[in-house]
Protein backbone atom coordinates (compact mmCIF):
# COMPACT_ATOMS: atom_id res chain seq x y z
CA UNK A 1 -135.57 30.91 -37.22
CA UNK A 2 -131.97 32.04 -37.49
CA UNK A 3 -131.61 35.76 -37.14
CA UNK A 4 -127.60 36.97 -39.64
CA UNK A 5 -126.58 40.66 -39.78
CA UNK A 6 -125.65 41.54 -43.39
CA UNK A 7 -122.97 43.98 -42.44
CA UNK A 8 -122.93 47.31 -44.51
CA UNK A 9 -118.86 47.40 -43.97
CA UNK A 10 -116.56 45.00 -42.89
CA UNK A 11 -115.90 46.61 -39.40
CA UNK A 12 -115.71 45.31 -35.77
CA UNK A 13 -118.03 48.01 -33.98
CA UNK A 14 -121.03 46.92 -36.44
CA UNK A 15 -120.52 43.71 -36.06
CA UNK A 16 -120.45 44.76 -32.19
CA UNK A 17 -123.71 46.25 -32.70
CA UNK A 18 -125.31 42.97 -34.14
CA UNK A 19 -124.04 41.00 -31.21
CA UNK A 20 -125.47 43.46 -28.84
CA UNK A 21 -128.71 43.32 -30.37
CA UNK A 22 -129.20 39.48 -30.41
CA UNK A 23 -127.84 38.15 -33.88
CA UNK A 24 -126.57 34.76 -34.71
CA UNK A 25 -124.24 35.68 -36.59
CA UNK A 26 -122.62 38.24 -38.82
CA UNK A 27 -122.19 38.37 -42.62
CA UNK A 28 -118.97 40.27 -44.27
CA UNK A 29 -118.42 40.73 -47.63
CA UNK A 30 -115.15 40.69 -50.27
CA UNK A 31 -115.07 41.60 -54.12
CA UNK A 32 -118.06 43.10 -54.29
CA UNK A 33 -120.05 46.59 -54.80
CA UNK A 34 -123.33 46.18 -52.13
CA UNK A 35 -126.14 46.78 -54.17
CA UNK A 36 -128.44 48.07 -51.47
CA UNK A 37 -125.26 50.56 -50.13
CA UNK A 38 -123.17 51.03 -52.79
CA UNK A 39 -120.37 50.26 -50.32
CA UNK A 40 -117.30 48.65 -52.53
CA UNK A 41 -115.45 45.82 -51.25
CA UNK A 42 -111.81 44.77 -52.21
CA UNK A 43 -110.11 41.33 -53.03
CA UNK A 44 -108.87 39.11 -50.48
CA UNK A 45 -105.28 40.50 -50.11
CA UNK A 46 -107.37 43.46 -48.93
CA UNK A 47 -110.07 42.44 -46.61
CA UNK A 48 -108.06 39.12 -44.97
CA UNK A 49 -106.96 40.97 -42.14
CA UNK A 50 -110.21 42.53 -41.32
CA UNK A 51 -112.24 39.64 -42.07
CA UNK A 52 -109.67 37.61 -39.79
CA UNK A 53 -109.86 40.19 -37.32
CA UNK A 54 -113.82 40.25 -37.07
CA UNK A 55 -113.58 35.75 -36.75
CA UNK A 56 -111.09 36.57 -33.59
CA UNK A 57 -113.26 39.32 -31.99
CA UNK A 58 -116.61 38.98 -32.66
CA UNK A 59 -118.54 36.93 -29.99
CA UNK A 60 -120.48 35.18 -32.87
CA UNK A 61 -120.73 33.35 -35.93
CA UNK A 62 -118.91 34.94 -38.90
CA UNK A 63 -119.69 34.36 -43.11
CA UNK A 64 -118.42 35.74 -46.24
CA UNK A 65 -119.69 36.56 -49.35
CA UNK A 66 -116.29 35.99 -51.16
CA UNK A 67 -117.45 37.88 -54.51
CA UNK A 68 -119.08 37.67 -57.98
CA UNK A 69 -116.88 37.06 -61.06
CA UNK A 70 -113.45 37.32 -58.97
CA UNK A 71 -113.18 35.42 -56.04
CA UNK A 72 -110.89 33.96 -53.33
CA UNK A 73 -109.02 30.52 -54.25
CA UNK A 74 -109.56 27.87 -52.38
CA UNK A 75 -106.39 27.75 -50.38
CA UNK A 76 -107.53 31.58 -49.13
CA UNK A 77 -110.76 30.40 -48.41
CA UNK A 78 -109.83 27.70 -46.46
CA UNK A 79 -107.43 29.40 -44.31
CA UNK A 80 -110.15 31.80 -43.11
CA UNK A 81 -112.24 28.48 -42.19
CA UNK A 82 -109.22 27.48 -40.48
CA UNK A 83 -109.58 30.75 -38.60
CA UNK A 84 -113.15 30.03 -37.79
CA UNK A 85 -115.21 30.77 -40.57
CA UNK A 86 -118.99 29.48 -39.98
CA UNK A 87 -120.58 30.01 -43.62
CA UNK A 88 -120.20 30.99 -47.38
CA UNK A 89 -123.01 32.81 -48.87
CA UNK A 90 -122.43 33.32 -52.87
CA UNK A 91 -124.79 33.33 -55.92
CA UNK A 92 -125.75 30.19 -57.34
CA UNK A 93 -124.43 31.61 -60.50
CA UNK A 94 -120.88 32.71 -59.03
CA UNK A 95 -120.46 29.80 -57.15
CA UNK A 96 -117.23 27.44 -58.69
CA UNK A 97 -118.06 23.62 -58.41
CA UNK A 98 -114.74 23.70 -56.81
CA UNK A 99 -115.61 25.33 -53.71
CA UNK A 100 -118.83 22.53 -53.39
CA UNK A 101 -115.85 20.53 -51.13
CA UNK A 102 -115.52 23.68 -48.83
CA UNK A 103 -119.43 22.38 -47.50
CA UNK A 104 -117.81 19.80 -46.22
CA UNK A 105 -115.73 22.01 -43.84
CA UNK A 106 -118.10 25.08 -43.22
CA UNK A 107 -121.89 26.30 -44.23
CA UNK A 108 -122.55 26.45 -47.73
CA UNK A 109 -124.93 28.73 -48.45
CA UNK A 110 -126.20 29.46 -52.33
CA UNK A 111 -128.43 32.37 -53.52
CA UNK A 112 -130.69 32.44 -56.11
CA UNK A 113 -131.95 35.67 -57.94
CA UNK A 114 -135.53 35.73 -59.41
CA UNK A 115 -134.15 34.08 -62.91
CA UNK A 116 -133.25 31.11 -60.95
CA UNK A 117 -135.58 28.34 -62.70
CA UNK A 118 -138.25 27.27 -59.87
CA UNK A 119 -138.01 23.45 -61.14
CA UNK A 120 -134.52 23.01 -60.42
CA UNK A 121 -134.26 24.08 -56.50
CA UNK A 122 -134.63 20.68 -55.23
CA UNK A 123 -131.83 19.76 -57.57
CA UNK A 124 -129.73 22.65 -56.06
CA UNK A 125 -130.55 22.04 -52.42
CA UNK A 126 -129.94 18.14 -52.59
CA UNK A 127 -126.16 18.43 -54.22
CA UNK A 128 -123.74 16.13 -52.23
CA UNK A 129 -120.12 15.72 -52.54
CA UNK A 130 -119.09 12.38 -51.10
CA UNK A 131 -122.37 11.10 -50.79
CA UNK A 132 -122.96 14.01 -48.10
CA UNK A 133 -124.97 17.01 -48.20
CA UNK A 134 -123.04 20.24 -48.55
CA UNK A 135 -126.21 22.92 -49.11
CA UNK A 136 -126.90 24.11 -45.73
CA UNK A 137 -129.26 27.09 -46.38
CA UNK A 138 -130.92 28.48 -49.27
CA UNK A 139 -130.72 32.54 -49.59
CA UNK A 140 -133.95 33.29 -51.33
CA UNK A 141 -132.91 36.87 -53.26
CA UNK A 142 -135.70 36.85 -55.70
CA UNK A 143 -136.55 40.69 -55.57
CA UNK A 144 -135.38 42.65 -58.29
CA UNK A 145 -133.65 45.74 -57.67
CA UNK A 146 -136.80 48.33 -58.69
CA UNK A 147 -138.25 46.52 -55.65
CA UNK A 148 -135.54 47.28 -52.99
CA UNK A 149 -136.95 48.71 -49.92
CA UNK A 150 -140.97 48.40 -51.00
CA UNK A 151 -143.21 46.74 -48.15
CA UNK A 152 -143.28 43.13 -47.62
CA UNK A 153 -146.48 42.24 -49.51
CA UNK A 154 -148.73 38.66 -49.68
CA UNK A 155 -147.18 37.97 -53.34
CA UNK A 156 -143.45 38.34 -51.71
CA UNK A 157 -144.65 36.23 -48.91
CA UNK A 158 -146.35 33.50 -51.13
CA UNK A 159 -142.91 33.40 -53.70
CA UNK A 160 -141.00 32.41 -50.47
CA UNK A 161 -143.22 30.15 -49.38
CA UNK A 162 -143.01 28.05 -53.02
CA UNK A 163 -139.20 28.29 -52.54
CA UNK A 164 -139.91 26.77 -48.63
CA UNK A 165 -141.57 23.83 -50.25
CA UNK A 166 -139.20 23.17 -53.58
CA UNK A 167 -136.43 23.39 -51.46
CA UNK A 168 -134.70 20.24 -49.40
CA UNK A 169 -132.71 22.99 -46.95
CA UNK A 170 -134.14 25.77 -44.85
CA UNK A 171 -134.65 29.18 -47.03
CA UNK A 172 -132.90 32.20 -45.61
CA UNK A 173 -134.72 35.38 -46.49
CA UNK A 174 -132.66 38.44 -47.08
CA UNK A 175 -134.49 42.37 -46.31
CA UNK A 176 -134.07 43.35 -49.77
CA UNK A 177 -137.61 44.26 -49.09
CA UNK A 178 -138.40 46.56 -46.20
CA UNK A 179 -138.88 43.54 -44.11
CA UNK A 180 -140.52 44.63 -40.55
CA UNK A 181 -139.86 42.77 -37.46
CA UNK A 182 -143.85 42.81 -37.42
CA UNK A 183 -143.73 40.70 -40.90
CA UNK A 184 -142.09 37.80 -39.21
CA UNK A 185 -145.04 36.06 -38.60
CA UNK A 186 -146.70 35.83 -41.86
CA UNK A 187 -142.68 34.55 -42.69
CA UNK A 188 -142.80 32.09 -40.18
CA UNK A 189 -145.80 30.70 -41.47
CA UNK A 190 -144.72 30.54 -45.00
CA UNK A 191 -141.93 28.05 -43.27
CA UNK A 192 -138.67 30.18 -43.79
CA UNK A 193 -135.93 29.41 -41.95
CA UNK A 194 -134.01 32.83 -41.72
CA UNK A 195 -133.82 35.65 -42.10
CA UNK A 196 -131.03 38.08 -42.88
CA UNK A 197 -131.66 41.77 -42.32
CA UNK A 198 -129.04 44.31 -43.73
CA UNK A 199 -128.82 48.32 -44.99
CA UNK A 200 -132.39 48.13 -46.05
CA UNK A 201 -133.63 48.04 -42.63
CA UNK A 202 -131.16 48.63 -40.39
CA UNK A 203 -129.30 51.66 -42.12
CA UNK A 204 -125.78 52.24 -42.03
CA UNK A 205 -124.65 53.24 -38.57
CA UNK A 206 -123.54 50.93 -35.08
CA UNK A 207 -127.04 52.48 -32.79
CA UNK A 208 -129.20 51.52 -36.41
CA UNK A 209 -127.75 48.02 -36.50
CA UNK A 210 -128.06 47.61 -32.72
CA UNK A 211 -131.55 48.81 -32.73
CA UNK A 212 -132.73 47.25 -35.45
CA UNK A 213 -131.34 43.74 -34.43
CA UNK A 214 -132.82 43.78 -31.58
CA UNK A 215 -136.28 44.02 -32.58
CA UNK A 216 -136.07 41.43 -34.40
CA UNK A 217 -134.53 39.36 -32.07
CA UNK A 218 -137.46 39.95 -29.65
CA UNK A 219 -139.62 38.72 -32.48
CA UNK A 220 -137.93 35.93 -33.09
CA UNK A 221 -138.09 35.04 -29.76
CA UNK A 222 -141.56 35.49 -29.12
CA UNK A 223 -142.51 33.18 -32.16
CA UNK A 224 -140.19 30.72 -30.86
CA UNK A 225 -142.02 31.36 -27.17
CA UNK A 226 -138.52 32.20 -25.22
């Protein structure tokens, strides 16, 4: 089970604080207004150098969510893969067919919201370009925004596990609920394959992140029997 940091800003001492506490990787963000935070986000021109900065210096994987309706070009996006960039996570929705070549050179990961139609995951998770697979994850962000921060309940549990077996790629789950490190059992049985906490549970601060990161690590680890 892979263990991402959704950072709640695009800075190198949070993303610090999720390598301390035993993530995988890191997730920053550009063009975008965090619904969970609030925290805004600018265009490309404005985060590059940070985003840059945090592939140089942060002793782990780095992704982006580029954006919604505006978005990096290709020829940006690629020179930040250049730079080392391990994964794109975007909406389903957002995502341009153009960027489906950029899974051929990094992570490609798609999201789905709860309007996503459950028939046509496989469909999603199996697209190719070249004859090649470029889906490497599916982010399963099926909770609606009244929901944000509730407990992790049996009908959450049993929605991701219907996504685990429509989909051809491992499901990432994001803590748009209040996702406990306790929870990751019931998770691991429903078959996901990630899981990617952020503000909901880890709050805003370095110690938070660290803290929080860490407990889940240690329960990752345990399922995994390291």
């Amino acid at each position: 089970m892979k263990l991402i940091v959704s950072l709640p800003d695009n800075e190198l001492s949070l993303a610090r604080s999720a390598v301390t506490g035993g993530t995988d990787a890191v997730k920053v963000h550009m063009n975008a207004v965090h619904r969970a935070s609030g925290a805004s986000f600018g265009a490309f021109a404005q985060e590059k150098e940070r985003v840059l900065k945090l592939i140089d210096e942060t002793e782990t994987q780095v992704g982006l969510m580029p954006g919604q309706q505006v978005l990096p070009t290709l020829t940006e996006l690629n020179e930040l893969i250049d730079a080392g960039l391990a994964f794109i996570d975007i909406y389903a929705h957002h995502l341009p067919a153009s960027y489906l070549q950029l899974g051929l050179r990094t992570e490609l990961i798609p999201a789905i919201d709860r309007m996503h139609p459950p028939g046509k995951i496989a469909a999603l998770t199996g697209t190719t370009i070249q004859e090649k697979p470029v889906v490497a994850m599916l982010e399963a962000a099926i909770v609606p925004l009244e929901d944000y921060g509730e407990p992790l309940t049996l009908a959450d549990v049993a929605n991701y596990r219907s996504l685990v077996q429509a989909s051809e790629r491992p499901v990432l789950i994001p803590t748009q609920k209040a996702i406990l490190s306790s929870d990751l059992p019931a998770l691991a049985a429903a078959g996901i394959g990630g899981i990617m906490i952020g503000v909901v549970v880890t709050g805003p601060t370095e110690g938070g992140i660290e803290k929080v990161t860490r407990q889940f690590r240690a329960a990752i680890d345990k399922l995994q029997g390291r």
